[in-house]
Protein backbone atom coordinates (compact mmCIF):
# COMPACT_ATOMS: atom_id res chain seq x y z
CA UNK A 1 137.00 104.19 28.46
CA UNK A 2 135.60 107.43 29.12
CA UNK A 3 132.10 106.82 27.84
CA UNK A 4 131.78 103.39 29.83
CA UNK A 5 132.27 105.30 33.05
CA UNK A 6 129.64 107.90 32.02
CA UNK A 7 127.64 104.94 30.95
CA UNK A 8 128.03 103.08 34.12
CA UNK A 9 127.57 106.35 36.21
CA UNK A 10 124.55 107.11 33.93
CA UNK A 11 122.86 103.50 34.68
CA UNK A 12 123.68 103.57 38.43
CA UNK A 13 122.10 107.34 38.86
CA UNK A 14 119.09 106.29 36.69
CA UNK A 15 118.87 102.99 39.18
CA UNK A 16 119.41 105.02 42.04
CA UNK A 17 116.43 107.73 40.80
CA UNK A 18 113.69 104.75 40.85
CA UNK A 19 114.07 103.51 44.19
CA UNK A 20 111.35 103.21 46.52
CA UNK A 21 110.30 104.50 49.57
CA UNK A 22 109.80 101.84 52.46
CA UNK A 23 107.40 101.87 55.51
CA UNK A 24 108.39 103.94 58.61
CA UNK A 25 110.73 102.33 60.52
CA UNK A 26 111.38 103.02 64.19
CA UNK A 27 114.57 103.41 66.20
CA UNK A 28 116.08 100.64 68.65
CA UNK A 29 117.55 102.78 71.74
CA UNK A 30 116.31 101.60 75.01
CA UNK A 31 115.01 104.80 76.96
CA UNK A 32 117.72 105.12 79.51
CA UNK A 33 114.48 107.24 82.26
CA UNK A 34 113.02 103.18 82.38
CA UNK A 35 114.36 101.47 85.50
CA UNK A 36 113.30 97.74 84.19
CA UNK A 37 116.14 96.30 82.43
CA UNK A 38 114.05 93.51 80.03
CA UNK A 39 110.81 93.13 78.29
CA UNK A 40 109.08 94.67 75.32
CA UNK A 41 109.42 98.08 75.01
CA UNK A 42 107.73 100.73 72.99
CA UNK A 43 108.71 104.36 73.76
CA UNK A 44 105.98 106.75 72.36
CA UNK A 45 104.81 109.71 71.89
CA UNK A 46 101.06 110.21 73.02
CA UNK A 47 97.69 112.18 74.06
CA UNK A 48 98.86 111.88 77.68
CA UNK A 49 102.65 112.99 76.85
CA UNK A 50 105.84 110.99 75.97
CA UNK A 51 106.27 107.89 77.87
CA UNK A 52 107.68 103.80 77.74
CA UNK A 53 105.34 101.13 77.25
CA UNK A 54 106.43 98.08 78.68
CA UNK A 55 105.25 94.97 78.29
CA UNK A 56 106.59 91.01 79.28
CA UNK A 57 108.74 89.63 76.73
CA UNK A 58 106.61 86.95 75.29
CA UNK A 59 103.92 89.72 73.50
CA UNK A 60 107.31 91.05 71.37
CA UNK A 61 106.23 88.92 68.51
CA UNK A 62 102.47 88.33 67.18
CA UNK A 63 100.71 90.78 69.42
CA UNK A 64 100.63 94.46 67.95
CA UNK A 65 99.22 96.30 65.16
CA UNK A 66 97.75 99.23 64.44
CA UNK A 67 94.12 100.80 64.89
CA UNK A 68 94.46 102.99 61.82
CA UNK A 69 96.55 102.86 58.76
CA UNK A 70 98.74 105.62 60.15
CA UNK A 71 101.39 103.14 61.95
CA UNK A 72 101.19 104.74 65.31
CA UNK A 73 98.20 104.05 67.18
CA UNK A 74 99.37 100.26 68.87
CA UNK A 75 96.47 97.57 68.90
CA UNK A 76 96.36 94.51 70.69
CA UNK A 77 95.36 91.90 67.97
CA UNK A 78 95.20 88.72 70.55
CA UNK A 79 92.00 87.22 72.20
CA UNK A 80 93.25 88.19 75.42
CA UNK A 81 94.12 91.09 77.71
CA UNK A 82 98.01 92.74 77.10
CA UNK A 83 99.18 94.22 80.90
CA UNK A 84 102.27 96.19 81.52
CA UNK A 85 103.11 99.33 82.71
CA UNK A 86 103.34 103.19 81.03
CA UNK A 87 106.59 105.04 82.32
CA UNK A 88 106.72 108.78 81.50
CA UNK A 89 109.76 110.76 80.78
CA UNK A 90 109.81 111.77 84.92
CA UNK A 91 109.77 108.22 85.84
CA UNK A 92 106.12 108.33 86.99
CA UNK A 93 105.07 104.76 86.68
CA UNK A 94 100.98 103.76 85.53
CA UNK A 95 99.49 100.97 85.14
CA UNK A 96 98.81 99.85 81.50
CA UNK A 97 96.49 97.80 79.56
CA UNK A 98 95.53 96.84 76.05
CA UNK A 99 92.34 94.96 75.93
CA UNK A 100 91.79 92.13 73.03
CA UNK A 101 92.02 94.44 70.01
CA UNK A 102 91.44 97.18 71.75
CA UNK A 103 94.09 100.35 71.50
CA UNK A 104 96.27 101.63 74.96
CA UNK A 105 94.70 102.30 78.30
CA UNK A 106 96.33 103.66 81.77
CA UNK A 107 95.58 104.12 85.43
CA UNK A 108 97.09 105.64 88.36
CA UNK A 109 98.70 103.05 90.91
CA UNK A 110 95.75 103.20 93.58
CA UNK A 111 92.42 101.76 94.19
CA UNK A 112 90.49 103.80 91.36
CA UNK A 113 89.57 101.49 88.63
CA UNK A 114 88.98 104.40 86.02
CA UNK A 115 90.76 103.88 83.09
CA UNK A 116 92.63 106.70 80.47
CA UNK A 117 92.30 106.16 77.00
CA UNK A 118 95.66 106.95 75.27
CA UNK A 119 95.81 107.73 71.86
CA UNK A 120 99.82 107.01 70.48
CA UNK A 121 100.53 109.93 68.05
CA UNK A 122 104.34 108.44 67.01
CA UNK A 123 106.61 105.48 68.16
CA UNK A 124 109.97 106.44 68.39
CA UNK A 125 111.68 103.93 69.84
CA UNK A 126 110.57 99.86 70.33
CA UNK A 127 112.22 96.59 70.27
CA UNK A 128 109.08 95.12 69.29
CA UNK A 129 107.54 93.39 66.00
CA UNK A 130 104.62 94.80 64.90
CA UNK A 131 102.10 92.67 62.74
CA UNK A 132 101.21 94.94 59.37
CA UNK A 133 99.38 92.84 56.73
CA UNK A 134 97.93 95.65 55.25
CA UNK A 135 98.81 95.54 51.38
CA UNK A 136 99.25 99.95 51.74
CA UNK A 137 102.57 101.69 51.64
CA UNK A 138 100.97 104.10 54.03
CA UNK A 139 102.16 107.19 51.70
CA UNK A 140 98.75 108.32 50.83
CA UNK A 141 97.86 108.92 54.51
CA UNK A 142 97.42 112.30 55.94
CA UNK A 143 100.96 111.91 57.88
CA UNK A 144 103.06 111.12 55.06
CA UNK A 145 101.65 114.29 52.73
CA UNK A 146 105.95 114.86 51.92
CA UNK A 147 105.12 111.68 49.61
CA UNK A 148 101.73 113.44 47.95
CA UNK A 149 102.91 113.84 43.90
CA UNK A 150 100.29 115.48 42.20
CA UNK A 151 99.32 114.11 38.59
CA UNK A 152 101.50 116.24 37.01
CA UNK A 153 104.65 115.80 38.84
CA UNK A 154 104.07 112.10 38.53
CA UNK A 155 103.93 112.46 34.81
CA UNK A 156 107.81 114.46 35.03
CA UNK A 157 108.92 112.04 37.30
CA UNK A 158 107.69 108.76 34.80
CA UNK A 159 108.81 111.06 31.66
CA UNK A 160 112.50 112.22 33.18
CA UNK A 161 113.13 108.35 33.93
CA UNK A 162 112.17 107.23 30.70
CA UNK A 163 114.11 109.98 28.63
CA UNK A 164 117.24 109.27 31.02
CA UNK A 165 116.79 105.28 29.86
CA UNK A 166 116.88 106.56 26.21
CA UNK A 167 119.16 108.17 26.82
CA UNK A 168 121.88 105.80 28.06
CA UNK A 169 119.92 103.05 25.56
CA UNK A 170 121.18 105.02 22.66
CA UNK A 171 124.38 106.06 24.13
CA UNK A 172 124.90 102.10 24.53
CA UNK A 173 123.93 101.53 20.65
CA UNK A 174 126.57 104.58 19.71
CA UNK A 175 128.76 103.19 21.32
CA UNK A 176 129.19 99.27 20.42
CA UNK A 177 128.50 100.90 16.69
CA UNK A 178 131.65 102.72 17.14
CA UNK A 179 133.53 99.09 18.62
CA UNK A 180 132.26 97.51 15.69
CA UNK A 181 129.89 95.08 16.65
C-alpha cells in the first residue's frame, strides 16, 4: 500500500511539474472612484496615469484587441469610431475615443478639439472580452522575461521530467513484478 501512494503522489507531482502557463488574465473589481454604475469598463494603467475607461455596453464583446503582442495597449478592431469617457483615480472625467483600429485617445471637456494619445502600459481591472487570435503565448515578449528559459535550463527542465517518468515507469514494472502479474 505504501508504494501505491508514493506512486500516485509520484504521478500527480510529475503531472503537476508539466503544466502550462496561460495568457495574462485580468481582475474583475469594478473601480469603486467611477460614479457610472453600467457599461464596459477597463481600468488601466497608462502614459497619462491610472484611470477607467468606460465605454457603452454593447462594445463588451467583439470590439478590442491589442496594438502589440504585449496584451496591454487596447485597439479598436471595428470599422467605426468607439466613444466613452477616461475617469482618473481623482474622478477627473475626459472625453475618450478609439478610432477604427486605432489605439486610445482623450480630451479635456471644453471646446478644444486637440486630442491626447494614450499609450495603456497594463489593464488591471475590465469586465470586457478582448478579441486575441494571435496563435503566441505572449511569453517571449519583453514583459514576460520571468518566462525566458535559456537553452540549457530548457534541456534540465525536458531531462528532470523525463527521468522522473522513468522513474515512476520502472517503479510501476517493480512493482506489479512483485504482485505477480
Amino acid at each position: 500500500m505504501k508504494k501505491i501512494t508514493i506512486f500516485v503522489l509520484t504521478l500527480i507531482l510529475a503531472l503537476g511539474c508539466t503544466t502550462t502557463a496561460f495568457a495574462m488574465e485580468y481582475g474583475n473589481t469594478f473601480p469603486n472612484y467611477v460614479k457610472y454604475s453600467g457599461g464596459c469598463y477597463i481600468e488601466v494603467s497608462s502614459s497619462v496615469g491610472q484611470g477607467t475607461i468606460i465605454v457603452p455596453y454593447n462594445f463588451k464583446d467583439n470590439t478590442f484587441s491589442f496594438n502589440t503582442r504585449s496584451g496591454f495597449n487596447i485597439l479598436n478592431c471595428t470599422n467605426s469610431t468607439v466613444s466613452g469617457r477616461f475617469i482618473f483615480r481623482n474622478g477627473t472625467e475626459y472625453m475618450l475615443r478609439f478610432s477604427s483600429f486605432g489605439t486610445c485617445e482623450i480630451r479635456q471637456n471644453n471646446s478644444s478639439y486637440q486630442w491626447q494619445s494614450v499609450t495603456i502600459n497594463s489593464i488591471l481591472n475590465t469586465n470586457c472580452n478582448f478579441m486575441d487570435n494571435t496563435d503566441s503565448d505572449r511569453q517571449t515578449d519583453e514583459r514576460f522575461v520571468k518566462y525566458d528559459f535559456s537553452f540549457k535550463e530548457q534541456f534540465y527542465i525536458s531531462f528532470a521530467v523525463v527521468a522522473l517518468f522513468l522513474i515512476l515507469f520502472t517503479n510501476f514494472l517493480y512493482y506489479m513484478r512483485n504482485r505477480g502479474y
